[in-house]
Protein backbone atom coordinates (compact mmCIF):
# COMPACT_ATOMS: atom_id res chain seq x y z
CA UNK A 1 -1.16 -12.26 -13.90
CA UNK A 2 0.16 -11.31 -14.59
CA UNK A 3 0.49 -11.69 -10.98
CA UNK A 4 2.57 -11.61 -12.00
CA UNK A 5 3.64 -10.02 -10.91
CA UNK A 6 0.87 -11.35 -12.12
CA UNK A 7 -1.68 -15.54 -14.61
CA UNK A 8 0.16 -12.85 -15.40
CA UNK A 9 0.43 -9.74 -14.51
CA UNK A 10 2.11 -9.85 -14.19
CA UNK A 11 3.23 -4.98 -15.98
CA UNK A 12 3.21 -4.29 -21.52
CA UNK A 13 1.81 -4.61 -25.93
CA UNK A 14 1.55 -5.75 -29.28
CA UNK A 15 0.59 -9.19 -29.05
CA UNK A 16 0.56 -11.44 -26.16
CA UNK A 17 1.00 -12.24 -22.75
CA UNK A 18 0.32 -15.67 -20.41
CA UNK A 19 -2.72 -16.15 -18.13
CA UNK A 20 -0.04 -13.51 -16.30
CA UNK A 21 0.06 -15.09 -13.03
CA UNK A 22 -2.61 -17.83 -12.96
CA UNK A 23 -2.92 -18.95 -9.16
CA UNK A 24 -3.82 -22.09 -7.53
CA UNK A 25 -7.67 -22.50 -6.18
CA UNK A 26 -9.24 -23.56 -3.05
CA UNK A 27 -6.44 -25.66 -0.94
CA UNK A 28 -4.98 -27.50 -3.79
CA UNK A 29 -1.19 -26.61 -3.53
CA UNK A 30 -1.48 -26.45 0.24
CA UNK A 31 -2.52 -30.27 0.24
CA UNK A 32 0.10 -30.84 -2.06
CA UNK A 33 -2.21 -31.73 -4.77
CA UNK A 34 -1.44 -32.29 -8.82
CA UNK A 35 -4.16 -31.10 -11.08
CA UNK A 36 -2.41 -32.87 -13.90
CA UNK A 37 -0.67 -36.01 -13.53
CA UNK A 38 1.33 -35.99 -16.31
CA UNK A 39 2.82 -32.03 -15.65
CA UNK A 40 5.46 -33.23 -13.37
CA UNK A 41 7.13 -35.55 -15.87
CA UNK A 42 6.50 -33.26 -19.00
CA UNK A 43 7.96 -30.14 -16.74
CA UNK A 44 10.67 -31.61 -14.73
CA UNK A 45 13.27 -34.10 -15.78
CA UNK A 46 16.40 -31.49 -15.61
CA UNK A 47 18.65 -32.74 -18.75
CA UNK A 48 21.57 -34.59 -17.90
CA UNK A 49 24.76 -34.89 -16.73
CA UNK A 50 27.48 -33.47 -14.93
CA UNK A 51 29.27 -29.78 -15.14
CA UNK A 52 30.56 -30.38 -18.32
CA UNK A 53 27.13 -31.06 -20.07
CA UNK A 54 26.47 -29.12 -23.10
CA UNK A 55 22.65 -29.60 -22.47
CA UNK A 56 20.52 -27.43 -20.37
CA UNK A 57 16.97 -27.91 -19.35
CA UNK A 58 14.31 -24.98 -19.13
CA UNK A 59 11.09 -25.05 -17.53
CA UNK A 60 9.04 -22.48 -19.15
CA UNK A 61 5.02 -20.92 -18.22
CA UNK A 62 5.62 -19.04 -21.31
CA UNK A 63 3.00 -20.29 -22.88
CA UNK A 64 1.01 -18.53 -25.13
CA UNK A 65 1.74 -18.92 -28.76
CA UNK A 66 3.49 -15.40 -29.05
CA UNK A 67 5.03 -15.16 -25.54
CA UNK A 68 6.20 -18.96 -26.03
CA UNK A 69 8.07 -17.50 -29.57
CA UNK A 70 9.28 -15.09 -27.63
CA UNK A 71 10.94 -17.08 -24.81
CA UNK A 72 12.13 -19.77 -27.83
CA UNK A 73 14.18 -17.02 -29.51
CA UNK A 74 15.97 -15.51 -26.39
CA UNK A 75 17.21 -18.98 -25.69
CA UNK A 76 17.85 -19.86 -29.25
CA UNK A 77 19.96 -16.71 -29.51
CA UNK A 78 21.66 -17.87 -26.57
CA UNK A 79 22.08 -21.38 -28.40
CA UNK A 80 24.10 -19.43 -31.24
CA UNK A 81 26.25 -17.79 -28.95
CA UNK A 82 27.42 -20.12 -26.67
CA UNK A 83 27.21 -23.60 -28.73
CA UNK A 84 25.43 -25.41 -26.09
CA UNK A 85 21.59 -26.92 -25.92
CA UNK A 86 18.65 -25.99 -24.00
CA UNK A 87 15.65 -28.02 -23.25
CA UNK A 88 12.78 -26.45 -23.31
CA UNK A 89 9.94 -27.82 -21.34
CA UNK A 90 6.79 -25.30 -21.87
CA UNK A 91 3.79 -25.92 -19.43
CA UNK A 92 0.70 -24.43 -19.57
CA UNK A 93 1.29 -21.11 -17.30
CA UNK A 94 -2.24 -21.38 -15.18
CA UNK A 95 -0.51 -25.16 -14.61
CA UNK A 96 3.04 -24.67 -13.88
CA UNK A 97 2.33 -21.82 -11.32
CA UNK A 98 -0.40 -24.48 -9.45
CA UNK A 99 2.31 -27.31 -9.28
CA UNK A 100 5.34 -25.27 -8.92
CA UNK A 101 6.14 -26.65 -5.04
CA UNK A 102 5.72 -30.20 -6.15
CA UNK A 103 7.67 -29.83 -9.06
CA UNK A 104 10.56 -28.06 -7.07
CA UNK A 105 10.79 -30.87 -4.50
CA UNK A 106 10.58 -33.76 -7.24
CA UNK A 107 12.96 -33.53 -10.94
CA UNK A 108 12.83 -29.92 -11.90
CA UNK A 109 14.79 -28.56 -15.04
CA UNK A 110 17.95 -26.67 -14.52
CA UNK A 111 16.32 -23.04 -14.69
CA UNK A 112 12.80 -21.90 -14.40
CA UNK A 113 10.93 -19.13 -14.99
CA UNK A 114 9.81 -17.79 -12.10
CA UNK A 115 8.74 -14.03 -10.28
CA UNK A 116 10.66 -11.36 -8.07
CA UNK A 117 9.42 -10.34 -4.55
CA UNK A 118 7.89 -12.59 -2.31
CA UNK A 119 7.32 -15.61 -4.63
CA UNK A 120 11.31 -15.88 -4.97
CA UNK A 121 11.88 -15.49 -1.92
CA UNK A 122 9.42 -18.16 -0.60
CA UNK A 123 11.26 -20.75 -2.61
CA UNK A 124 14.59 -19.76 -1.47
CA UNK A 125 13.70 -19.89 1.83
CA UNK A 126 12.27 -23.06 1.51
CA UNK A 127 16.02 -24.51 -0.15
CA UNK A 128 14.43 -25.24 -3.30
CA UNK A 129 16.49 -22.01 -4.86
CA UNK A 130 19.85 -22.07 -5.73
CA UNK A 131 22.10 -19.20 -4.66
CA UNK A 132 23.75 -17.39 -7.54
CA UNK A 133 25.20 -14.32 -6.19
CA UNK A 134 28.75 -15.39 -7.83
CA UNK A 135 27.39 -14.53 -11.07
CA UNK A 136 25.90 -11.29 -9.99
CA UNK A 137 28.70 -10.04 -9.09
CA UNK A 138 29.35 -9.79 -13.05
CA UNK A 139 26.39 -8.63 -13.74
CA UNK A 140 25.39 -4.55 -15.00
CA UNK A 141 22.76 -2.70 -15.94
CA UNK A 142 20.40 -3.39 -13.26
CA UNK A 143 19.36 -0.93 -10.44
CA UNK A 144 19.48 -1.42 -6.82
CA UNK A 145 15.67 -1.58 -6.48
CA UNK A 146 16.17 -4.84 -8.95
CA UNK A 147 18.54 -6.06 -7.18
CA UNK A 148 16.57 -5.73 -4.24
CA UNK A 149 14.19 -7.61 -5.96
CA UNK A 150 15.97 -10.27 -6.55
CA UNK A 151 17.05 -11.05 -3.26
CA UNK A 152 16.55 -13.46 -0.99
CA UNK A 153 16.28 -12.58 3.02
CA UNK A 154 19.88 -13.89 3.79
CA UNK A 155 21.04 -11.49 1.55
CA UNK A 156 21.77 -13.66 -1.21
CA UNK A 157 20.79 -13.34 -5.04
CA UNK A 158 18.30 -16.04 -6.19
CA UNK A 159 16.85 -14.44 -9.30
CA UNK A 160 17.51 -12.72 -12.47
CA UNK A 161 14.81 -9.94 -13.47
CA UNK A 162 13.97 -10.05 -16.85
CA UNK A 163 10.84 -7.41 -17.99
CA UNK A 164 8.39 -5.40 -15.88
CA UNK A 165 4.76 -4.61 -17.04
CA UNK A 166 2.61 -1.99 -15.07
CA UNK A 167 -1.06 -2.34 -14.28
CA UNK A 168 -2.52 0.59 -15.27
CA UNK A 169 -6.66 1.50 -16.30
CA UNK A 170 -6.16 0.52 -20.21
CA UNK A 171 -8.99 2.33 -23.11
CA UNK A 172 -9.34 2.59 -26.30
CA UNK A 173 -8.38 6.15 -27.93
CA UNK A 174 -11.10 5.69 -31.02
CA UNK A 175 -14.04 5.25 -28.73
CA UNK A 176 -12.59 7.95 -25.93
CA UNK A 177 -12.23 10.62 -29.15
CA UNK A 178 -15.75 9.93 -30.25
CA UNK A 179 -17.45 9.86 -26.59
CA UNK A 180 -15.10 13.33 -25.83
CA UNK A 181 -13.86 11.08 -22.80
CA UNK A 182 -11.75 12.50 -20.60
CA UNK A 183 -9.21 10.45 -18.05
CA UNK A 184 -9.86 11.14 -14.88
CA UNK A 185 -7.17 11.85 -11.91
CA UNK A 186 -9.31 11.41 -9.01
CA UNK A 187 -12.26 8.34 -7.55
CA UNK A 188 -14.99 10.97 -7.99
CA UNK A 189 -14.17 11.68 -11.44
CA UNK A 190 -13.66 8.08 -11.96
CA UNK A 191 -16.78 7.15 -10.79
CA UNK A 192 -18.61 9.95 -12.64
CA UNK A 193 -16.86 8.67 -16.03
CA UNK A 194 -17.94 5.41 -15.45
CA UNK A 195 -21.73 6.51 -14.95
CA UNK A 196 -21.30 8.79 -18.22
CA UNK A 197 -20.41 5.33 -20.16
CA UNK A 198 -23.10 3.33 -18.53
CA UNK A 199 -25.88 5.57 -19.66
CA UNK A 200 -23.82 5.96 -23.14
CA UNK A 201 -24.32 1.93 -23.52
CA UNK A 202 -21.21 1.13 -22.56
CA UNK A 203 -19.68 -1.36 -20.05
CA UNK A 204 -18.02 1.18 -17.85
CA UNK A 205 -15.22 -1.07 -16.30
CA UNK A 206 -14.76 -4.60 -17.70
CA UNK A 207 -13.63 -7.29 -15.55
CA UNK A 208 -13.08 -10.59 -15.64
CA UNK A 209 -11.78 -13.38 -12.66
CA UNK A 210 -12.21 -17.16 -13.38
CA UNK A 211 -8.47 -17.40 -12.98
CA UNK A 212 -8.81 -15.59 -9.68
CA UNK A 213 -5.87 -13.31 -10.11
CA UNK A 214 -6.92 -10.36 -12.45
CA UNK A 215 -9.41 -8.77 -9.14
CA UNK A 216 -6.14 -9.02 -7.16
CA UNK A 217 -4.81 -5.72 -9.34
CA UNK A 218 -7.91 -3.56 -8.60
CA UNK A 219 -7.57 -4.55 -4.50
CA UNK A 220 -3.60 -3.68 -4.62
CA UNK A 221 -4.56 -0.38 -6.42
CA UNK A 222 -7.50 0.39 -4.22
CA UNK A 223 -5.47 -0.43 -1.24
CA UNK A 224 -2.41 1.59 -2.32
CA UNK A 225 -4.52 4.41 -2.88
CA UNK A 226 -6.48 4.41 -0.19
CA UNK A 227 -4.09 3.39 3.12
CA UNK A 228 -0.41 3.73 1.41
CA UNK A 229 1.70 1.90 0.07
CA UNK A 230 3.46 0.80 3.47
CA UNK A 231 -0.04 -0.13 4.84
CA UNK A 232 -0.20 -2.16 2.02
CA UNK A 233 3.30 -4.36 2.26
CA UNK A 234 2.62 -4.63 6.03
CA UNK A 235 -1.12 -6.18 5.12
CA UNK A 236 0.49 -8.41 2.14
CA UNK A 237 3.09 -9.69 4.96
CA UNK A 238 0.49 -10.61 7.54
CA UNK A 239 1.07 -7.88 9.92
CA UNK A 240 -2.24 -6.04 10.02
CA UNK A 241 -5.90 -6.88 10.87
CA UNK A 242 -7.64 -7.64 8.18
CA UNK A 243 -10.90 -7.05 9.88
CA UNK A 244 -10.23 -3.46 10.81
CA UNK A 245 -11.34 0.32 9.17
CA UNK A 246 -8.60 0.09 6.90
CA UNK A 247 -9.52 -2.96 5.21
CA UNK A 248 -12.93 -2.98 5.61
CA UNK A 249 -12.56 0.43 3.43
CA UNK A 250 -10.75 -0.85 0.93
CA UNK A 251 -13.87 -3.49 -0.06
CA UNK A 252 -16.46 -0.51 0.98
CA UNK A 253 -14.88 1.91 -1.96
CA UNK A 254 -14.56 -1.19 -4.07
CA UNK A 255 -18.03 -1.82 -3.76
CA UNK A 256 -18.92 1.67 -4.96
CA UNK A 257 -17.72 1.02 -8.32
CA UNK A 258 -19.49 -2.43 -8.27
CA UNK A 259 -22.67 -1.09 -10.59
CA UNK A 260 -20.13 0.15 -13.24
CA UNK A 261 -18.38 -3.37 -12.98
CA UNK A 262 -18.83 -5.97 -15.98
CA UNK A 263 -21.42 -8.66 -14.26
CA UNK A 264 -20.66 -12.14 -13.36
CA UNK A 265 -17.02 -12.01 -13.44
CA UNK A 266 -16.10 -14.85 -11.98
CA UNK A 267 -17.16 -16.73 -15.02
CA UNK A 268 -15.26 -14.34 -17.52
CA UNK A 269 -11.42 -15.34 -18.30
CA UNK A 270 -9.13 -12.05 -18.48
CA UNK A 271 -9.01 -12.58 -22.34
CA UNK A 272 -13.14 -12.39 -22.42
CA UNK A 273 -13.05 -9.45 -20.39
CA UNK A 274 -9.96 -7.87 -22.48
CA UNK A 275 -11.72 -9.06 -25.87
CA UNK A 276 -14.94 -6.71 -24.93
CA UNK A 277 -12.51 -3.63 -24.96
CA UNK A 278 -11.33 -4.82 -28.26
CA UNK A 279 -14.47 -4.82 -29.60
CA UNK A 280 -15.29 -1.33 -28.03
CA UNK A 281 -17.83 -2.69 -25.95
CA UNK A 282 -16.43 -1.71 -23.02
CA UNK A 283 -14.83 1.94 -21.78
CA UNK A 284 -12.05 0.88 -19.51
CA UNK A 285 -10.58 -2.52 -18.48
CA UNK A 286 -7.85 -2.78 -15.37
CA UNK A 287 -5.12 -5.09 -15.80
CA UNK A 288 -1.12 -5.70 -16.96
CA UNK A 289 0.53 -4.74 -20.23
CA UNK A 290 -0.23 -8.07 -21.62
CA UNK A 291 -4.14 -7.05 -22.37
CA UNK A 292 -2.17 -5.85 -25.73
CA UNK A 293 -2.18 -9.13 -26.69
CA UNK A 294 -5.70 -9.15 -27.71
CA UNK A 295 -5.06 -6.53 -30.21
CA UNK A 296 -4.38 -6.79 -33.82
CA UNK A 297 -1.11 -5.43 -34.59
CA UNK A 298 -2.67 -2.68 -36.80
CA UNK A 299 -4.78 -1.72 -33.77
CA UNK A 300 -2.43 -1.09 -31.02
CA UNK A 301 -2.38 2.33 -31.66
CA UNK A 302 -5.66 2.62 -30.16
CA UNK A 303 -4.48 1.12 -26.96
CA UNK A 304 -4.10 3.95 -24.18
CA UNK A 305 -4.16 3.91 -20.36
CA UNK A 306 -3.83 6.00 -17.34
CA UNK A 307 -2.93 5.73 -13.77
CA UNK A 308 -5.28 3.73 -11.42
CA UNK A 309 -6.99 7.20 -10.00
CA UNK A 310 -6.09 9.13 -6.92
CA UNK A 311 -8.68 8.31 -3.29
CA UNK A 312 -6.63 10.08 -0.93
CA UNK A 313 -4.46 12.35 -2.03
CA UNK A 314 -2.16 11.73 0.95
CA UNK A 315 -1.11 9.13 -1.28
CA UNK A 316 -1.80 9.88 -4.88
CA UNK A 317 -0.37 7.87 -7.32
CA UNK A 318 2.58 7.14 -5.87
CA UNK A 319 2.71 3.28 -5.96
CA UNK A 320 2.71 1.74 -9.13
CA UNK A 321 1.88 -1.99 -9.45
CA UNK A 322 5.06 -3.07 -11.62
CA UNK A 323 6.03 -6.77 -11.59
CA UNK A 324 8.96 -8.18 -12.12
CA UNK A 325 9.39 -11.86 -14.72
CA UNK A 326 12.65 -13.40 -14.92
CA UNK A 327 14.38 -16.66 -14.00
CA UNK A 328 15.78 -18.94 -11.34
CA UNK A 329 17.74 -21.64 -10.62
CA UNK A 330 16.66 -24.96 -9.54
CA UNK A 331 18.32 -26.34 -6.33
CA UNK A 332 18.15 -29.99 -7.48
CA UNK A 333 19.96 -28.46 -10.97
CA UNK A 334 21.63 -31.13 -12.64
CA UNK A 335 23.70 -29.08 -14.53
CA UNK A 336 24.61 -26.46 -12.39
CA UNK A 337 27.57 -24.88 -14.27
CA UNK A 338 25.50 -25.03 -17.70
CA UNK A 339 22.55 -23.37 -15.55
CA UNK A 340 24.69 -20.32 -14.19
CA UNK A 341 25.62 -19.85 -17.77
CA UNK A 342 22.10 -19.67 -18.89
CA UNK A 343 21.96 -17.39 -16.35
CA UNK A 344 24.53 -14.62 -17.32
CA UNK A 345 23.02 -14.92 -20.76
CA UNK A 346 19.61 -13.97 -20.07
CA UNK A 347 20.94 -11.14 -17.51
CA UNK A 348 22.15 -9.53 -20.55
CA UNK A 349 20.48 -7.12 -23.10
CA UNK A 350 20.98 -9.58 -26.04
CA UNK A 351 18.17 -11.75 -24.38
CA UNK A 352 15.69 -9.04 -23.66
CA UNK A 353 16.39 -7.51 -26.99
CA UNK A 354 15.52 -11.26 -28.71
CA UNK A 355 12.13 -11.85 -26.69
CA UNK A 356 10.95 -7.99 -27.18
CA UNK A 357 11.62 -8.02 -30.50
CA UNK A 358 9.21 -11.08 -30.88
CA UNK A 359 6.65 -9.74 -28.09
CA UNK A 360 6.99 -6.29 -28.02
CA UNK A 361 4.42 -5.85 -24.53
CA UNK A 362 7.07 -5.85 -21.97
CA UNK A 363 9.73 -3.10 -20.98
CA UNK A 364 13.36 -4.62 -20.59
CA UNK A 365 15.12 -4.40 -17.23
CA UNK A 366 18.54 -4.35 -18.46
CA UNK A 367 19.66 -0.35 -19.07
CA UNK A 368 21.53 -1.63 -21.67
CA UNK A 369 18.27 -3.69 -23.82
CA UNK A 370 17.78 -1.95 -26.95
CA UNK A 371 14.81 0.69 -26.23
CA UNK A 372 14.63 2.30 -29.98
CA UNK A 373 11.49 -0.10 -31.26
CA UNK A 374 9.43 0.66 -28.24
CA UNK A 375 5.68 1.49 -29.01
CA UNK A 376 4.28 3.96 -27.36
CA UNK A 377 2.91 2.38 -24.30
CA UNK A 378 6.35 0.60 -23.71
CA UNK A 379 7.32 3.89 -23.73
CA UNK A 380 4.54 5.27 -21.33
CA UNK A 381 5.01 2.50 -19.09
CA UNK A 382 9.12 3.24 -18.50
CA UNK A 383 7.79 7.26 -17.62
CA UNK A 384 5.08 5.80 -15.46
CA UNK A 385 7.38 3.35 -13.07
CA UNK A 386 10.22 5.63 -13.43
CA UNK A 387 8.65 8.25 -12.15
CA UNK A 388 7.11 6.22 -9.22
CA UNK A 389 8.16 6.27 -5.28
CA UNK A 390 6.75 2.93 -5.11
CA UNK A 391 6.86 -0.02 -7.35
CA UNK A 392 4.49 -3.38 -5.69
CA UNK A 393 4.71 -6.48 -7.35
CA UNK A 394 1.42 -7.67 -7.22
CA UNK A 395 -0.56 -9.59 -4.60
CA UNK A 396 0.12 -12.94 -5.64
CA UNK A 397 3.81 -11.98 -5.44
CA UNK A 398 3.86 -9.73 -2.38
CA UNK A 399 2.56 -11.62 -0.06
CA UNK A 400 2.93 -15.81 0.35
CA UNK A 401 1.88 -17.71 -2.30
CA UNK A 402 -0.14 -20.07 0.13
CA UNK A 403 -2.25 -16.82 1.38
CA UNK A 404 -2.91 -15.51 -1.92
CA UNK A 405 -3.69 -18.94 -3.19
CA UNK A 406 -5.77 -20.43 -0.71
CA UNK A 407 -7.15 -17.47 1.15
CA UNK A 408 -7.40 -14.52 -1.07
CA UNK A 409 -8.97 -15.92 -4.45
CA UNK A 410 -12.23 -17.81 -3.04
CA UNK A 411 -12.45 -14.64 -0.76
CA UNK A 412 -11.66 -12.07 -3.69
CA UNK A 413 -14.47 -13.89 -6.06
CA UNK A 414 -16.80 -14.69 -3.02
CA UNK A 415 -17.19 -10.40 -2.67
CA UNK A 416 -17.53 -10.05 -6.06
CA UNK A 417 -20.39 -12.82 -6.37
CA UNK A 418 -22.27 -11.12 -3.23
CA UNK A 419 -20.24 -7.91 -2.13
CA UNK A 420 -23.14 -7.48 0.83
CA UNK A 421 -21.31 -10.24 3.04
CA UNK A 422 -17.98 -8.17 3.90
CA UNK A 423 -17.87 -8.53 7.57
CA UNK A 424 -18.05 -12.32 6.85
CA UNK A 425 -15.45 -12.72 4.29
CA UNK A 426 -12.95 -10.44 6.16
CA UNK A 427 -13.69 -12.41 9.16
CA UNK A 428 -12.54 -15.63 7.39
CA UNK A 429 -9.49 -13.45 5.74
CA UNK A 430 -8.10 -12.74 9.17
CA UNK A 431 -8.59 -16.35 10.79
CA UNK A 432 -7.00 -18.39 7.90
CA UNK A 433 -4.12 -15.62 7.90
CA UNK A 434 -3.45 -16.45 11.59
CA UNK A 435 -2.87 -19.63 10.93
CA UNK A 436 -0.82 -19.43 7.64
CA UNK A 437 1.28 -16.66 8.97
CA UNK A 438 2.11 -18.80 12.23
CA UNK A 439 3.31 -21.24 10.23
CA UNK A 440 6.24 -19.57 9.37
């Protein structure tokens, strides 16, 4: 997720939210591979005709059942508004993020849903983005930081932001009340808490990666903490050694937490991992927003979460893992005019205020996107990235999507199936990131 950014994630909460930002495995996308044969032609097929076309087409990874009801009534309220069509293509969001290159290069729909950072600006660099900085010059209600964030290096606007969801350490209140839990600020007192709910028959930290993206949140955070956010861009962008102290610390405090960690999860999906902090089985579970979605509606309430804890306070908590989901335009759009339209529609609050009202587990970028239904964790989360000096958008979105695909999920899951061979796996890290990075 949820990266997403994330599957995912990628921050969020009442009912659901996408494998957040489900990432390709092994070398698949960098060989060019399709899992699926038929995605392509089910994804892509943009929807007609010239710049008069009344018809637009929409590739969606909004998926899930809620998040997909969601997505359906933004554009449907769009549909009412403006008199035109839009084609919705859903794909499965684990499959349209593995096939996304191939599917920009071949028949893509008009617009797509897509990330800020790094993954839009890989694909606009690449001329598989179309430019639409004439219609942001309309646009309001967005800061500079997400404007920032949805520009390309030349300067040019490629993306519109639509909701954030933070990554936070997410409980549940009931079981923290009854246990006389406190949160903890610091790594010592996390670590302490964590022993506390191992010997109270609890799994201290749940976890689960068989998507290979929901570890990625506890390295940012660990990272972040640890060497700074700065350290942390620079090592997403290929400029430091991943073989050094810095680094090397990073997996050596990870490690420490290891015994408190849920076992085996590389064969746990985020929603298995999630589902044993619904079931109070677990005391604390690290991940986007979107772990909401587990929860019955009539047990949000008991959904809580604080800050991923302070290692050096040289750093505290300044960085926040926010990302950012919104929209882009297809290069090869066949309906360009129809698309830009789209566009300023869904950079408005009448959009957000459609999806949120469906899936309330998201916070609105737009200033102007009705805020007055917000639960309370939507609420927490706009106090908790407001009041950041840092915002990161997730390792599968600040860094290339190559690197994180290829390089950073077998090595992520390969430490947590036998954290005891560092040296090697950082070793391997650093090589392959030579060679991506050179590439450029």
């Amino acid at each position: 997720m949820a990266q997403y950014p994330a599957g995912q994630s990628p921050a969020p909460s009442t009912v659901g939210h996408p494998s957040r930002r489900a990432v390709l495995r092994g070398s698949t996308l960098a060989a060019g591979a399709v899992t699926l044969p038929g995605l392509l032609a089910a994804c892509g097929g943009g929807a007609g005709g010239d710049a008069g076309d009344k018809t637009v087409s929409f590739g969606s990874n909004h998926s899930d059942p809620v998040d997909k009801a969601a997505m359906e009534a933004s554009l449907k309220a769009y549909e009412a508004k403006s008199g035109k069509t839009v084609k919705i293509n859903t794909v499965s969001h684990n499959d349209f993020q593995t096939n996304i290159s191939r599917y920009l290069q071949g028949n893509p729909d008009d617009v797509f849903s897509w990330f800020a950072g790094n993954r839009m600006q890989f694909f606009a660099k690449k001329g598989l983005a179309a430019d639409i900085s004439d219609i942001w010059q309309g646009f309001d209600g967005f800061t500079p930081a997400l404007k920032a964030a949805s520009t390309g290096e030349d300067n040019k606007q490629y993306f519109v932001p639509f909701y954030y969801y933070p990554w936070a350490v997410f409980y549940r209140k009931s079981v923290w009340q009854q246990r006389g839990y406190q949160a903890p600020k610091t790594w010592d007192e996390y670590r302490a808490l964590a022993a506390r709910m191992k010997s109270d028959g609890l799994i201290p930290i749940s976890l689960g990666d068989k998507d290979g993206w929901p570890a990625m949140g506890t390295f940012d955070y660990i990272d972040m903490r640890l060497n700074g956010y700065d350290f942390h861009i620079s090592l997403m962008a290929g400029k430091e050694d991943w073989t050094g102290p810095k680094v090397k610390g990073v997996f050596d405090t990870w490690k420490s937490i290891l015994a408190y960690t849920q076992e085996a999860p590389n064969g746990r999906t985020w929603q298995e991992a999630a589902n044993t902090l619904v079931n109070k089985q677990a005391g604390m579970h690290t991940l986007g927003m979107f772990v909401g979605q587990q929860f019955k509606p009539e047990e949000l309430d008991d959904l809580d979460y604080f800050p991923y804890p302070v290692i050096d306070p040289a750093n505290g908590q300044d960085a926040v893992e926010a990302p950012i989901d919104g929209f882009m335009v297809s290069k090869k759009a066949k309906n360009l005019a129809g698309a830009k339209d789209l566009m300023k529609f869904l950079a408005g609050p009448q959009a957000e205020d459609a999806f949120l009202k469906v899936f309330p587990s998201n916070v609105a970028c737009h200033a102007k996107a009705d805020t007055a239904s917000y639960n309370a964790l939507q609420k927490k989360a706009v106090e908790l990235v407001s009041g950041a000096k840092h915002i990161s958008q997730f390792m599968d979105r600040d860094t290339r999507p190559d690197f994180a695909q290829t390089v950073m999920i077998p090595a992520i899951q390969q430490f947590l199936g036998n954290p005891n061979d560092v040296d090697n796996i950082l070793r391997s890290i650093e090589a392959q990131k030579k060679t991506i990075f050179a590439a450029e």
